[in-house]
N, C-alpha and C. Protein backbone atom coordinates (compact mmCIF):
# COMPACT_ATOMS: atom_id res chain seq x y z
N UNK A 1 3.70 -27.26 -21.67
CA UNK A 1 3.10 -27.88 -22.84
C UNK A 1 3.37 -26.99 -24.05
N UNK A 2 3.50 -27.76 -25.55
CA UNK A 2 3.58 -26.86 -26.46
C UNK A 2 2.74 -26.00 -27.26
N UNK A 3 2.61 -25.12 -27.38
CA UNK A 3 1.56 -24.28 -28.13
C UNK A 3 0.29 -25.05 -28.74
N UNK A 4 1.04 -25.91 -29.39
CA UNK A 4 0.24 -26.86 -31.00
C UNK A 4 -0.78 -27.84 -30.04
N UNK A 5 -0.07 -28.59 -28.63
CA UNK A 5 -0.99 -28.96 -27.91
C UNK A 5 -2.06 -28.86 -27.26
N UNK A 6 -1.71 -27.19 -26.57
CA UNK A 6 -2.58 -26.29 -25.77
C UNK A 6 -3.65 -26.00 -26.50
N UNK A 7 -3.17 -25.54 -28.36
CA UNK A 7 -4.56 -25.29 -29.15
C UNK A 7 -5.47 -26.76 -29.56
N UNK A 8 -4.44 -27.73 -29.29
CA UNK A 8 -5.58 -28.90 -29.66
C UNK A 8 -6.36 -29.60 -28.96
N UNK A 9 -6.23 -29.68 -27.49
CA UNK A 9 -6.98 -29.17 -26.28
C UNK A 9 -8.23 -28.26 -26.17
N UNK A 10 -7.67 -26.91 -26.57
CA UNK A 10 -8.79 -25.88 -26.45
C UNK A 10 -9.80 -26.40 -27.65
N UNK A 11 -9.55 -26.89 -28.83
CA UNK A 11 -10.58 -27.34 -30.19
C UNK A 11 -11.23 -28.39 -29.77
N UNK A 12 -10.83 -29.26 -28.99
CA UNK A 12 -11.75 -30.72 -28.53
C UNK A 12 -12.42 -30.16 -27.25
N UNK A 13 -12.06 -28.77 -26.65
CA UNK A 13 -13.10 -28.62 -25.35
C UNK A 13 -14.25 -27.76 -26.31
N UNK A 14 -13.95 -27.41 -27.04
CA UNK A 14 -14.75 -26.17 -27.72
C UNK A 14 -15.92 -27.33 -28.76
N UNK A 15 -14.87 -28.36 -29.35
CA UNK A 15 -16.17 -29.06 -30.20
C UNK A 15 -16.87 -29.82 -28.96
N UNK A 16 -16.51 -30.28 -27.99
CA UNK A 16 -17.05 -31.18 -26.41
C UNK A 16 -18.36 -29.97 -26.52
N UNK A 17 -18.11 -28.62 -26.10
CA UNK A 17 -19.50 -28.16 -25.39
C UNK A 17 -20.12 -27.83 -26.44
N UNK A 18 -19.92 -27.51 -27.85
CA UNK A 18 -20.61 -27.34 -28.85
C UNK A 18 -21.66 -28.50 -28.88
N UNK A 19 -20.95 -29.64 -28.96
CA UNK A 19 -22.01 -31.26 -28.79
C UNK A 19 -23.04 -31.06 -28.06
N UNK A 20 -22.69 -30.76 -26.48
CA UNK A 20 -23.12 -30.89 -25.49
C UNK A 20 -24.43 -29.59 -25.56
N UNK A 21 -24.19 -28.68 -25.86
CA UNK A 21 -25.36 -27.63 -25.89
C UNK A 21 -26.47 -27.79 -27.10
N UNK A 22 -25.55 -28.31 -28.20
CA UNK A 22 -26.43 -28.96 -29.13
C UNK A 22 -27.51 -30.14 -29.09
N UNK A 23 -26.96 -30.81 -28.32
CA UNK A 23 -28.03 -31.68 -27.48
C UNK A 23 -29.64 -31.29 -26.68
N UNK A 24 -28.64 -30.19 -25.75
CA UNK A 24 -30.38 -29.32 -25.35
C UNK A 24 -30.93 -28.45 -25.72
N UNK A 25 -30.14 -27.59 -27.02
CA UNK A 25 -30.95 -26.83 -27.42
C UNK A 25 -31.90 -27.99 -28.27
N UNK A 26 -31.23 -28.47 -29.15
CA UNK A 26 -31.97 -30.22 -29.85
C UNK A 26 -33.72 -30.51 -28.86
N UNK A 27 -33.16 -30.21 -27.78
CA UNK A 27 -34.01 -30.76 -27.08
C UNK A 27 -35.49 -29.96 -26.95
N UNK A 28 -35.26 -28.68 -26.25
CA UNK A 28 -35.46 -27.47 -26.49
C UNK A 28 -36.81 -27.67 -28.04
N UNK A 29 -35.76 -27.77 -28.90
CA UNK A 29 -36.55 -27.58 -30.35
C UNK A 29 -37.51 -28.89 -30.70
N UNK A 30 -37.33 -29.45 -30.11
CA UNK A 30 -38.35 -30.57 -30.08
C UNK A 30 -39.87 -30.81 -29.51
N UNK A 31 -39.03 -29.65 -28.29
CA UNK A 31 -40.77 -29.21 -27.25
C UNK A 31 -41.16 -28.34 -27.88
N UNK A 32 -40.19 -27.60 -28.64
CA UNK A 32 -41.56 -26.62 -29.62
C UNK A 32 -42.37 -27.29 -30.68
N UNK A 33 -41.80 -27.82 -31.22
CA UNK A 33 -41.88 -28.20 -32.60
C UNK A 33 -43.95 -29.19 -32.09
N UNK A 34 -43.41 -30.29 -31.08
CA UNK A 34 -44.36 -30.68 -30.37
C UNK A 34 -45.48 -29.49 -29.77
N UNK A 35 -45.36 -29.02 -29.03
CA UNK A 35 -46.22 -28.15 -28.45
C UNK A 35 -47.27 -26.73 -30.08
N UNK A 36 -46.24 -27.06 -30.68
CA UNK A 36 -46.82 -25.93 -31.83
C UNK A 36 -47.70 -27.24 -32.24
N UNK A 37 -47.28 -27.96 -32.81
CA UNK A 37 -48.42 -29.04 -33.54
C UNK A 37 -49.61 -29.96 -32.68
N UNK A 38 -49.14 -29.59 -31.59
CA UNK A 38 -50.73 -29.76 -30.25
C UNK A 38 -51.54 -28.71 -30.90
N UNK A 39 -51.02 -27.35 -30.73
CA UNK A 39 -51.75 -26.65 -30.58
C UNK A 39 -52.51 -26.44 -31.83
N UNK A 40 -52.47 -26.61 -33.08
CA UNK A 40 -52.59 -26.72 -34.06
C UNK A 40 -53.30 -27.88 -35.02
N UNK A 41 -53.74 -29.00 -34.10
CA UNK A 41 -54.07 -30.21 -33.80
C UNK A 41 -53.12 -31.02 -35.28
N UNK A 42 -51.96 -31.17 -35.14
CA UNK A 42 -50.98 -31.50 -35.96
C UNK A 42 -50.40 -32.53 -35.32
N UNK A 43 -49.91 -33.52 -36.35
CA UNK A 43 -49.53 -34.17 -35.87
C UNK A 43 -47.79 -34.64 -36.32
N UNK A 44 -46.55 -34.82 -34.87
CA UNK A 44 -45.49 -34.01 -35.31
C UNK A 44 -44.87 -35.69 -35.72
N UNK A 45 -44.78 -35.90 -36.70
CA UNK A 45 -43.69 -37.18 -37.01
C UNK A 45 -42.63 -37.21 -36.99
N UNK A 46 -42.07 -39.06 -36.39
CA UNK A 46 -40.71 -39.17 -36.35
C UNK A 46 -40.87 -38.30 -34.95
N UNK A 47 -41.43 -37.54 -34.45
CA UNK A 47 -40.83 -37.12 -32.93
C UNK A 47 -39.63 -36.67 -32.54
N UNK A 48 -39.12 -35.74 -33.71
CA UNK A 48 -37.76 -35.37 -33.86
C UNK A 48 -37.71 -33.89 -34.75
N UNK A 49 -36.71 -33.24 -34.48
CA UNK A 49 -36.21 -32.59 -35.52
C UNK A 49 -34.79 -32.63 -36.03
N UNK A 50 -34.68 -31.94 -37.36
CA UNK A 50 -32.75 -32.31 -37.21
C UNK A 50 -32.44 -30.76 -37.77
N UNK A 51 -31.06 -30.63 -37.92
CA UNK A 51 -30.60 -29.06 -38.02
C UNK A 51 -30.55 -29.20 -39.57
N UNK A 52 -30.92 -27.70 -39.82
CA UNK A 52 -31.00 -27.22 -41.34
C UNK A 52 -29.73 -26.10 -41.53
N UNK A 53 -29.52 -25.70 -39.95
CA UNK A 53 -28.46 -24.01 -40.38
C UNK A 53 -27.98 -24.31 -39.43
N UNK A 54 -27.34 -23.62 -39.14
CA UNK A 54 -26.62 -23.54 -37.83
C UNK A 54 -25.21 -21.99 -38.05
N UNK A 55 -25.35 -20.44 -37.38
CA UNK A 55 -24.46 -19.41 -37.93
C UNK A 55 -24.59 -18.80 -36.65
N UNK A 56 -23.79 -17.48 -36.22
CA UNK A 56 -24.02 -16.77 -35.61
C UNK A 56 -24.88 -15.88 -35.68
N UNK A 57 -25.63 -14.98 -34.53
CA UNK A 57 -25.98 -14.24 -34.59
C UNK A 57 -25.99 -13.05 -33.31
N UNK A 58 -26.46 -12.09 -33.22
CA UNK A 58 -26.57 -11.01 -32.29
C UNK A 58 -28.16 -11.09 -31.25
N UNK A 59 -28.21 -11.34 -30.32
CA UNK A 59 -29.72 -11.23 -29.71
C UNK A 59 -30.10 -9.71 -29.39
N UNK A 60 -30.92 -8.90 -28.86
CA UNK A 60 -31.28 -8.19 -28.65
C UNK A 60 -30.45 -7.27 -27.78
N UNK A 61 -29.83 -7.75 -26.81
CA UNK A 61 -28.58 -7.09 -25.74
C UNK A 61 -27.37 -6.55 -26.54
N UNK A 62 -26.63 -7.50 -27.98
CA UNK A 62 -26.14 -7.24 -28.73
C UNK A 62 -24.91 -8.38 -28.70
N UNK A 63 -24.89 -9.52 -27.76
CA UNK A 63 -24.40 -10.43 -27.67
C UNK A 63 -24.75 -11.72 -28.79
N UNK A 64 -23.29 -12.38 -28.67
CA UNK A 64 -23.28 -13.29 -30.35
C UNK A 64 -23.76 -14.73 -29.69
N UNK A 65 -24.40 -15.15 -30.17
CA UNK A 65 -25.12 -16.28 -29.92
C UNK A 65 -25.12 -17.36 -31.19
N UNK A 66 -24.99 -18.25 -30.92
CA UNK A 66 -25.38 -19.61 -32.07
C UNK A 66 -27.00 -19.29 -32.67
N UNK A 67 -26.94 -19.27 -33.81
CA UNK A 67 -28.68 -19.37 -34.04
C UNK A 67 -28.79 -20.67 -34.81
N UNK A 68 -29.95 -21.30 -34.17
CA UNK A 68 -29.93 -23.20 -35.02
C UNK A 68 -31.37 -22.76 -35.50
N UNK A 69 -31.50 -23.40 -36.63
CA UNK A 69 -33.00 -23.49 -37.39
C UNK A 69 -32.93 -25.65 -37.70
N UNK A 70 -33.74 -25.65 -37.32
CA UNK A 70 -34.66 -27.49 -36.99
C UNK A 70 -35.29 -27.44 -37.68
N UNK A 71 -35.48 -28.36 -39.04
CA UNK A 71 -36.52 -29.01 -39.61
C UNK A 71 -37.40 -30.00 -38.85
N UNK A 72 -38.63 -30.03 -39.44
CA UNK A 72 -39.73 -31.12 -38.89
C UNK A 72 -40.69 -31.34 -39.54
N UNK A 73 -40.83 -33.03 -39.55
CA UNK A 73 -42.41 -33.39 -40.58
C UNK A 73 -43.22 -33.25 -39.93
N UNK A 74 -44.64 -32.31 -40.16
CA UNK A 74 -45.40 -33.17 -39.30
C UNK A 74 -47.06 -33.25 -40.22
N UNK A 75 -47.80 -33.76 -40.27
CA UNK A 75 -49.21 -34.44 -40.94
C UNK A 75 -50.41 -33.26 -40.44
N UNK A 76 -51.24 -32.65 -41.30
CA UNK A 76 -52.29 -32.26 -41.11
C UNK A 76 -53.46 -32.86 -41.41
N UNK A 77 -53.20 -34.12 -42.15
CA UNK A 77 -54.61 -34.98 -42.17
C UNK A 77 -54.40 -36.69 -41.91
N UNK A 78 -53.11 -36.65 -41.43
CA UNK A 78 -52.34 -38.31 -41.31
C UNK A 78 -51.94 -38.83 -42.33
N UNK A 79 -52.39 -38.64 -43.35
CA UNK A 79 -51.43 -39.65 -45.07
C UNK A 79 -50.69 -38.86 -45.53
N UNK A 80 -50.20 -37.29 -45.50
CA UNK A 80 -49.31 -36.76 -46.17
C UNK A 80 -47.91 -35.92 -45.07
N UNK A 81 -47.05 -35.94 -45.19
CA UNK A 81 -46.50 -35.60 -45.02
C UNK A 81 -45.32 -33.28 -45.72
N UNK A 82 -45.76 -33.08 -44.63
CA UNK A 82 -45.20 -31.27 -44.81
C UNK A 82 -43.88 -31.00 -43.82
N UNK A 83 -43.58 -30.05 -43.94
CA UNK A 83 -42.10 -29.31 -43.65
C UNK A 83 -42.74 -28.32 -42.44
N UNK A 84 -42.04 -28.14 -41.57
CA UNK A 84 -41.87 -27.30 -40.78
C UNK A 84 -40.58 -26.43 -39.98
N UNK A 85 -40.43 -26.05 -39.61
CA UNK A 85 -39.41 -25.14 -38.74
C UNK A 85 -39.27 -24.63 -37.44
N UNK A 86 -37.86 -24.72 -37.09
CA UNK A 86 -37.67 -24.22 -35.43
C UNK A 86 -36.59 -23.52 -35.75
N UNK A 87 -36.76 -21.83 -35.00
CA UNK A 87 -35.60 -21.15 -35.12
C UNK A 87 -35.51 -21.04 -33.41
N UNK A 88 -34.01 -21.34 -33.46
CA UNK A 88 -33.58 -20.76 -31.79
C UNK A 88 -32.54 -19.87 -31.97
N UNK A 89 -32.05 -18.55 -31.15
CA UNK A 89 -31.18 -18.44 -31.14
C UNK A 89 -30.77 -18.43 -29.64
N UNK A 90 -29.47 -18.99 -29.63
CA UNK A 90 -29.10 -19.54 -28.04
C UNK A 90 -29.65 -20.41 -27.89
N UNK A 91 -30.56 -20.87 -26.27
CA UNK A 91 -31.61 -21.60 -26.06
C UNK A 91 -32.67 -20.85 -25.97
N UNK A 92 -33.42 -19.64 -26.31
CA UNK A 92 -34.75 -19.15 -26.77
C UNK A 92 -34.93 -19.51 -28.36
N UNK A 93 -36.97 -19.90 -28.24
CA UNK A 93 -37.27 -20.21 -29.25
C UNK A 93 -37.85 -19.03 -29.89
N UNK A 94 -37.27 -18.95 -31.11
CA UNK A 94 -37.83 -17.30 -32.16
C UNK A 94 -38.89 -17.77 -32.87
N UNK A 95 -38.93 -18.37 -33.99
CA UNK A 95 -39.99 -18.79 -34.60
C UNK A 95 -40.64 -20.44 -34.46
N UNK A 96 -41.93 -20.81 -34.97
CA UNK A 96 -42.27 -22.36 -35.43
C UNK A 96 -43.07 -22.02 -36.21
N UNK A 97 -42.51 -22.17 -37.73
CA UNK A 97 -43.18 -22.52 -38.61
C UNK A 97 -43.72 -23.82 -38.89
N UNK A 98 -44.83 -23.73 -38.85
CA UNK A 98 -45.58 -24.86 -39.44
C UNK A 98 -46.41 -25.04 -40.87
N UNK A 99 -46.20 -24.13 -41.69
CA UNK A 99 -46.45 -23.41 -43.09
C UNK A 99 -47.83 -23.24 -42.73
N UNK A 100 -48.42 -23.06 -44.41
CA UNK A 100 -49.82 -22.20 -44.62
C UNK A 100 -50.61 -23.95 -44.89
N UNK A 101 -51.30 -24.13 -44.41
CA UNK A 101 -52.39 -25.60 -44.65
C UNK A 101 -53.95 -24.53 -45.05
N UNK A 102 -54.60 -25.87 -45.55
CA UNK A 102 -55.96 -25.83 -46.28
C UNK A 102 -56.57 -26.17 -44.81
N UNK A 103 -56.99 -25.07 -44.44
CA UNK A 103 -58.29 -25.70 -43.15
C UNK A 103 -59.28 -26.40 -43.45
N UNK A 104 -60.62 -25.46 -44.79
CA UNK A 104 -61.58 -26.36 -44.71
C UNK A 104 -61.63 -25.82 -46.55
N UNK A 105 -62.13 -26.91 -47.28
CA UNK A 105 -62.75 -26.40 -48.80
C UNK A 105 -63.92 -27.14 -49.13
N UNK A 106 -64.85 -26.22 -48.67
CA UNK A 106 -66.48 -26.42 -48.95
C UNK A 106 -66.80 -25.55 -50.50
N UNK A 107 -66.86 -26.00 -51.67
CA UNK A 107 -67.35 -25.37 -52.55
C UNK A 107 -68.98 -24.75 -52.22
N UNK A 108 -69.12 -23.28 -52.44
CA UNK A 108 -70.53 -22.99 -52.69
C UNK A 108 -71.20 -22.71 -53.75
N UNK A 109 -72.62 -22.95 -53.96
CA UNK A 109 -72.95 -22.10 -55.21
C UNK A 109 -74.00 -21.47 -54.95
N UNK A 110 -73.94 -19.92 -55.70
CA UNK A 110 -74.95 -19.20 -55.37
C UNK A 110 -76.03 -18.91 -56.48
C-alpha cells in the first residue's frame, strides 16, 4: 500500500476511537454532572452535557491524557436556569462545578 493510504487509514482509526471514547467519557460526565446535582438537591436539565474544551494534558504519573471540560444547565429553584461544569481528564472525574447559589435570604432587623 502507498504511504498517503496507510496515513489515511491510520487518521480515520484515530478519529473512529476518538468518537468512540468520547462517547463514554460523555457518558461518564453525565453521571457526574447528575449525581453532583442529587446531591445538592439540584435539578440537572436537558439530562445532558456537551463539550466546552477539549486539550491535552499530563495526569499525575506524568502520562498525556485528553482533558474534556462538559457544560451543564441545571435549576436551583425550577424557573431559572445556571451553568455548570465537568472536568475529566481521561475517564476520571476532576472537578463539578455547580457555581456559588443563594441558599437562604432572610432579612433581619435588630
Amino acid at each position: 500500500m502507498p504511504t498517503f493510504e496507510i496515513l489515511g487509514l491510520a487518521a480515520l482509526a484515530a478519529l473512529a476511537w476518538l468518537w468512540y471514547d468520547s462517547i463514554q467519557v460523555r457518558g461518564i460526565g453525565i453521571g457526574a454532572a447528575k449525581a453532583a446535582c442529587a446531591a445538592e438537591g439540584l435539578q440537572l436539565l436537558d439530562d445532558t452535557v456537551a463539550i466546552a474544551s477539549l486539550r491535552l494534558a499530563r495526569d499525575d504519573d506524568g502520562r498525556v491524557l485528553l482533558r474534556r471540560v462538559y457544560g451543564f444547565d441545571y435549576s436551583d429553584t425550577g424557573n431559572n436556569r445556571r451553568n455548570g461544569s465537568v472536568v475529566l481528564l481521561g475517564q476520571r472525574v476532576l472537578i463539578v462545578n455547580v457555581g456559588l447559589r443563594l441558599v437562604a435570604s432572610t432579612p433581619t432587623l435588630h
